[in-house]
Protein backbone atom coordinates (compact mmCIF):
# COMPACT_ATOMS: atom_id res chain seq x y z
CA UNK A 1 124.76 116.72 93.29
CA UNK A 2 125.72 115.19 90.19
CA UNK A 3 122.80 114.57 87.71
CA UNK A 4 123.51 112.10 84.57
CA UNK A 5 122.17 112.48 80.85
CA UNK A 6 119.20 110.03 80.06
CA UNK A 7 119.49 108.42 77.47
CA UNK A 8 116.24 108.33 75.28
CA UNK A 9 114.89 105.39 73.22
CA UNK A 10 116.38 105.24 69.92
CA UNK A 11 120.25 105.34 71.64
CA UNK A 12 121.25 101.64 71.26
CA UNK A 13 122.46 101.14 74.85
CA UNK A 14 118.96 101.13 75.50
CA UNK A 15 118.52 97.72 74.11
CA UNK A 16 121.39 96.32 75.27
CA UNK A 17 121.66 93.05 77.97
CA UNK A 18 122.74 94.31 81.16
CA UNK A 19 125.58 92.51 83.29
CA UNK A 20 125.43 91.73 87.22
CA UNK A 21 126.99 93.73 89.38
CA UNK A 22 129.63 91.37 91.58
CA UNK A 23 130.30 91.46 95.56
CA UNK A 24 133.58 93.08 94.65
CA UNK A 25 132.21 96.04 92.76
CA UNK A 26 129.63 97.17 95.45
CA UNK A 27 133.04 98.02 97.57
CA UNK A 28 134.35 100.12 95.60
CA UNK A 29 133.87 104.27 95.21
CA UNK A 30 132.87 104.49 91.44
CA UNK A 31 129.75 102.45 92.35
CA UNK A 32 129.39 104.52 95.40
CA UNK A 33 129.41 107.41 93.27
CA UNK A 34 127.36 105.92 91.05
CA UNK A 35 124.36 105.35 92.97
CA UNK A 36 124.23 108.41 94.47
CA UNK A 37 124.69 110.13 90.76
CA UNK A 38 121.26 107.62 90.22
CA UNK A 39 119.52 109.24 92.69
CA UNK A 40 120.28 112.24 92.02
CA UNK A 41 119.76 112.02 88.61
CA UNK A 42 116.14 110.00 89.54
CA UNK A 43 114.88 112.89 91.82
CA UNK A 44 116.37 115.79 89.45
CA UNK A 45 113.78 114.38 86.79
CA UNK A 46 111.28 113.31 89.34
CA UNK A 47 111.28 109.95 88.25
CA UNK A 48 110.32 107.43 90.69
CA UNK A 49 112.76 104.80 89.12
CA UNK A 50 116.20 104.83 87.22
CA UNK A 51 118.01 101.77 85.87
CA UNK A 52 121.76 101.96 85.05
CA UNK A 53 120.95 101.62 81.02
CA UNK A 54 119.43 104.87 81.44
CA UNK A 55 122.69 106.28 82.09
CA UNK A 56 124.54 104.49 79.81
CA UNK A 57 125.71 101.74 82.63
CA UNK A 58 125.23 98.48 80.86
CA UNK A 59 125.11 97.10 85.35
CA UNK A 60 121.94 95.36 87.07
CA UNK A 61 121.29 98.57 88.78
CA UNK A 62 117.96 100.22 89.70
CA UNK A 63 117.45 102.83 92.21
CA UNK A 64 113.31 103.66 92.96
CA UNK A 65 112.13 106.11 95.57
CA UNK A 66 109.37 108.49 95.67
CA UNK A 67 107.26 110.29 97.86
CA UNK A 68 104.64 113.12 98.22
CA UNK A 69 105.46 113.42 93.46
CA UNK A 70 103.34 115.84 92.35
CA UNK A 71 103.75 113.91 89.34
CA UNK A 72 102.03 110.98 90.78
CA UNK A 73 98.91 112.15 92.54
CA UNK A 74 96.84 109.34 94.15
CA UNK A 75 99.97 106.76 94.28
CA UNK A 76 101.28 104.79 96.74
CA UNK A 77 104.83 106.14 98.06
CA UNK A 78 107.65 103.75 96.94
CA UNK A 79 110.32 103.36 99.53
CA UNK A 80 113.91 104.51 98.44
CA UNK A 81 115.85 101.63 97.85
CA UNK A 82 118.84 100.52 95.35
CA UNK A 83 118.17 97.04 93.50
CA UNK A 84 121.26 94.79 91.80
CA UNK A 85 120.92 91.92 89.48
CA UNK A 86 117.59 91.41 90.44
CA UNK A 87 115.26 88.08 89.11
CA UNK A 88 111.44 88.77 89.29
CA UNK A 89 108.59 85.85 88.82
CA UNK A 90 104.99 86.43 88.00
CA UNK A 91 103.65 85.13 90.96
CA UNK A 92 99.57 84.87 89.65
CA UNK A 93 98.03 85.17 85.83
CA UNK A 94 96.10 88.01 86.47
CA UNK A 95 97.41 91.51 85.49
CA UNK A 96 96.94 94.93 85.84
CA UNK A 97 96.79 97.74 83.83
CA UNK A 98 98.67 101.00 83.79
CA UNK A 99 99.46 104.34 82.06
CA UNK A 100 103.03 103.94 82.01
CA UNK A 101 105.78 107.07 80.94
CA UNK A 102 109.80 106.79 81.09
CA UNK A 103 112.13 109.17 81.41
CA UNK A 104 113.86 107.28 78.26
CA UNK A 105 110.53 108.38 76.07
CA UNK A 106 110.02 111.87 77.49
CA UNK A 107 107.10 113.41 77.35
CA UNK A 108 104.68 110.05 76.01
CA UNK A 109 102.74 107.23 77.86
CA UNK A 110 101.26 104.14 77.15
CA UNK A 111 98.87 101.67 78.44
CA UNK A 112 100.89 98.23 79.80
CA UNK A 113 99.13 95.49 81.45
CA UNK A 114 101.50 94.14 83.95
CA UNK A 115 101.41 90.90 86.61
CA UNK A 116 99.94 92.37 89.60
CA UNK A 117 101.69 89.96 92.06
CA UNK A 118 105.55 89.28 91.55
CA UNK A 119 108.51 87.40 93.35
CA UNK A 120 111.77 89.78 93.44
CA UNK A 121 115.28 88.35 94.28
CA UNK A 122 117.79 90.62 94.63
CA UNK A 123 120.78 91.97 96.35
CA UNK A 124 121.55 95.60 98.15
CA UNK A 125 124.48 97.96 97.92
CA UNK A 126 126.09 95.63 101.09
CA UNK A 127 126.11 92.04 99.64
CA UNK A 128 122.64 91.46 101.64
CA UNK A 129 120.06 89.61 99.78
CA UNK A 130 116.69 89.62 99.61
CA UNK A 131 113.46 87.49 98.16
CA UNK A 132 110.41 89.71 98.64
CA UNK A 133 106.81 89.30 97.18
CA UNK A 134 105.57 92.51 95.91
CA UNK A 135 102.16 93.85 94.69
CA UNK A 136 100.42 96.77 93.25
CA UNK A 137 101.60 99.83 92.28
CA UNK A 138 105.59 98.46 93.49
CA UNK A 139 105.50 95.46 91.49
CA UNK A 140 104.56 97.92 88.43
CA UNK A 141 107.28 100.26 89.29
CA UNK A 142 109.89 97.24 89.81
CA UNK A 143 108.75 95.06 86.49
CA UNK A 144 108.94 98.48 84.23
CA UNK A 145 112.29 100.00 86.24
CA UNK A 146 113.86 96.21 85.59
CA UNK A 147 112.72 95.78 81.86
CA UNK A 148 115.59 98.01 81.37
CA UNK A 149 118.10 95.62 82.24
CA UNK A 150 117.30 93.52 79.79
CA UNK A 151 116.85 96.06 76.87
CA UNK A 152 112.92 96.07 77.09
CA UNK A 153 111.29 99.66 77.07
CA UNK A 154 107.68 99.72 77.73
CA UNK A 155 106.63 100.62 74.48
CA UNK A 156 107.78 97.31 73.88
CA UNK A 157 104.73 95.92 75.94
CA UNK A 158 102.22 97.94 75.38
CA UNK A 159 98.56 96.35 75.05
CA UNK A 160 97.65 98.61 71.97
CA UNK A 161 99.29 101.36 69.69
CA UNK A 162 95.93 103.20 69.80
CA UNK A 163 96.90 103.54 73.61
CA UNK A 164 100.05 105.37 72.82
CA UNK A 165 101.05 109.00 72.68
CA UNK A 166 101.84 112.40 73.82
CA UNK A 167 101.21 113.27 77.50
CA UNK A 168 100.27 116.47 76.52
CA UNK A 169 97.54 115.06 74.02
CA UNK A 170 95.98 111.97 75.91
CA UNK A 171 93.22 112.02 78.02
CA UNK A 172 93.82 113.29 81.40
CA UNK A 173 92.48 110.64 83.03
CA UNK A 174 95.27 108.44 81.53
CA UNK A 175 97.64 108.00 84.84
CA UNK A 176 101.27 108.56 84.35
CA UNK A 177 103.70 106.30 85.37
CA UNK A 178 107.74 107.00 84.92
């Protein structure tokens, strides 16, 4: 096992463009050994998402997986699976709202209203691609997980300040989400 440091928001990697990850790169061991130091790192801090950023990997890489988190009580398990330069679309105007953490911004939440109903393109660790349409609790996970490729942290879309703060001081009915 080989867990990563996360980087937290105020590093400047954070807000830095991510690059694709080519055919050619998925072959080889580093990235091998990089997505299982993802996971790794992912479950270690029972996250239910990592992007590469997070690690200090400016590469269109997100690994999500999680299942029976007693950090998420009430949600929907999320398959295990390893995402590269994905594209998502809003599929429908309407949005839903969330209590939303990061392992980026330990130990805080905030309230994001997210579309509810998205188109994902992407590719897998073997060169297969994929274009999915993905709802709910998923298409929350996958929006906030790839916001980090593009240098976008979720305090960056939160609906209010006033629905900001410590996890330890917010109302316990405020849901998190990291």
């Amino acid at each position: 096992m080989s867990v990563r440091k996360i980087l937290k928001m105020g590093d400047p990697l954070l807000r830095q463009v991510s690059e694709p990850v080519s055919e050619e790169e998925i072959q080889t061991k580093e990235f091998k050994k990089l997505i299982r130091d993802m996971f790794d790192t992912m479950r270690h801090a029972e996250g239910v998402g990592l992007a590469a950023p997070q690690i200090g990997i400016l590469k269109q890489i997100v690994v999500v997986g999680s299942e029976d988190n007693e950090r998420y009580p009430g949600t929907p398990d999320v398959p295990e699976r390893i995402i590269l330069n994905p594209i998502i679309t809003p599929l429908t105007e309407d949005r839903s709202g969330f209590w939303e953490g990061c392992l980026s911004v330990p130990g805080m939440r905030g309230y994001v209203e997210r579309p509810n109903r998205i188109r994902m393109q992407w590719m897998d660790e073997k060169g297969n691609r994929f274009d999915e349409t993905i709802d709910g609790y998923k298409a929350v996970v996958y929006q906030h997980e790839c916001d980090h490729l593009k240098g976008v942290l979720y305090v960056d879309r939160l609906k209010d300040t006033k629905l900001f703060g410590f996890n330890d001081t917010l109302d316990s009915d405020a849901k998190i989400l990291d």
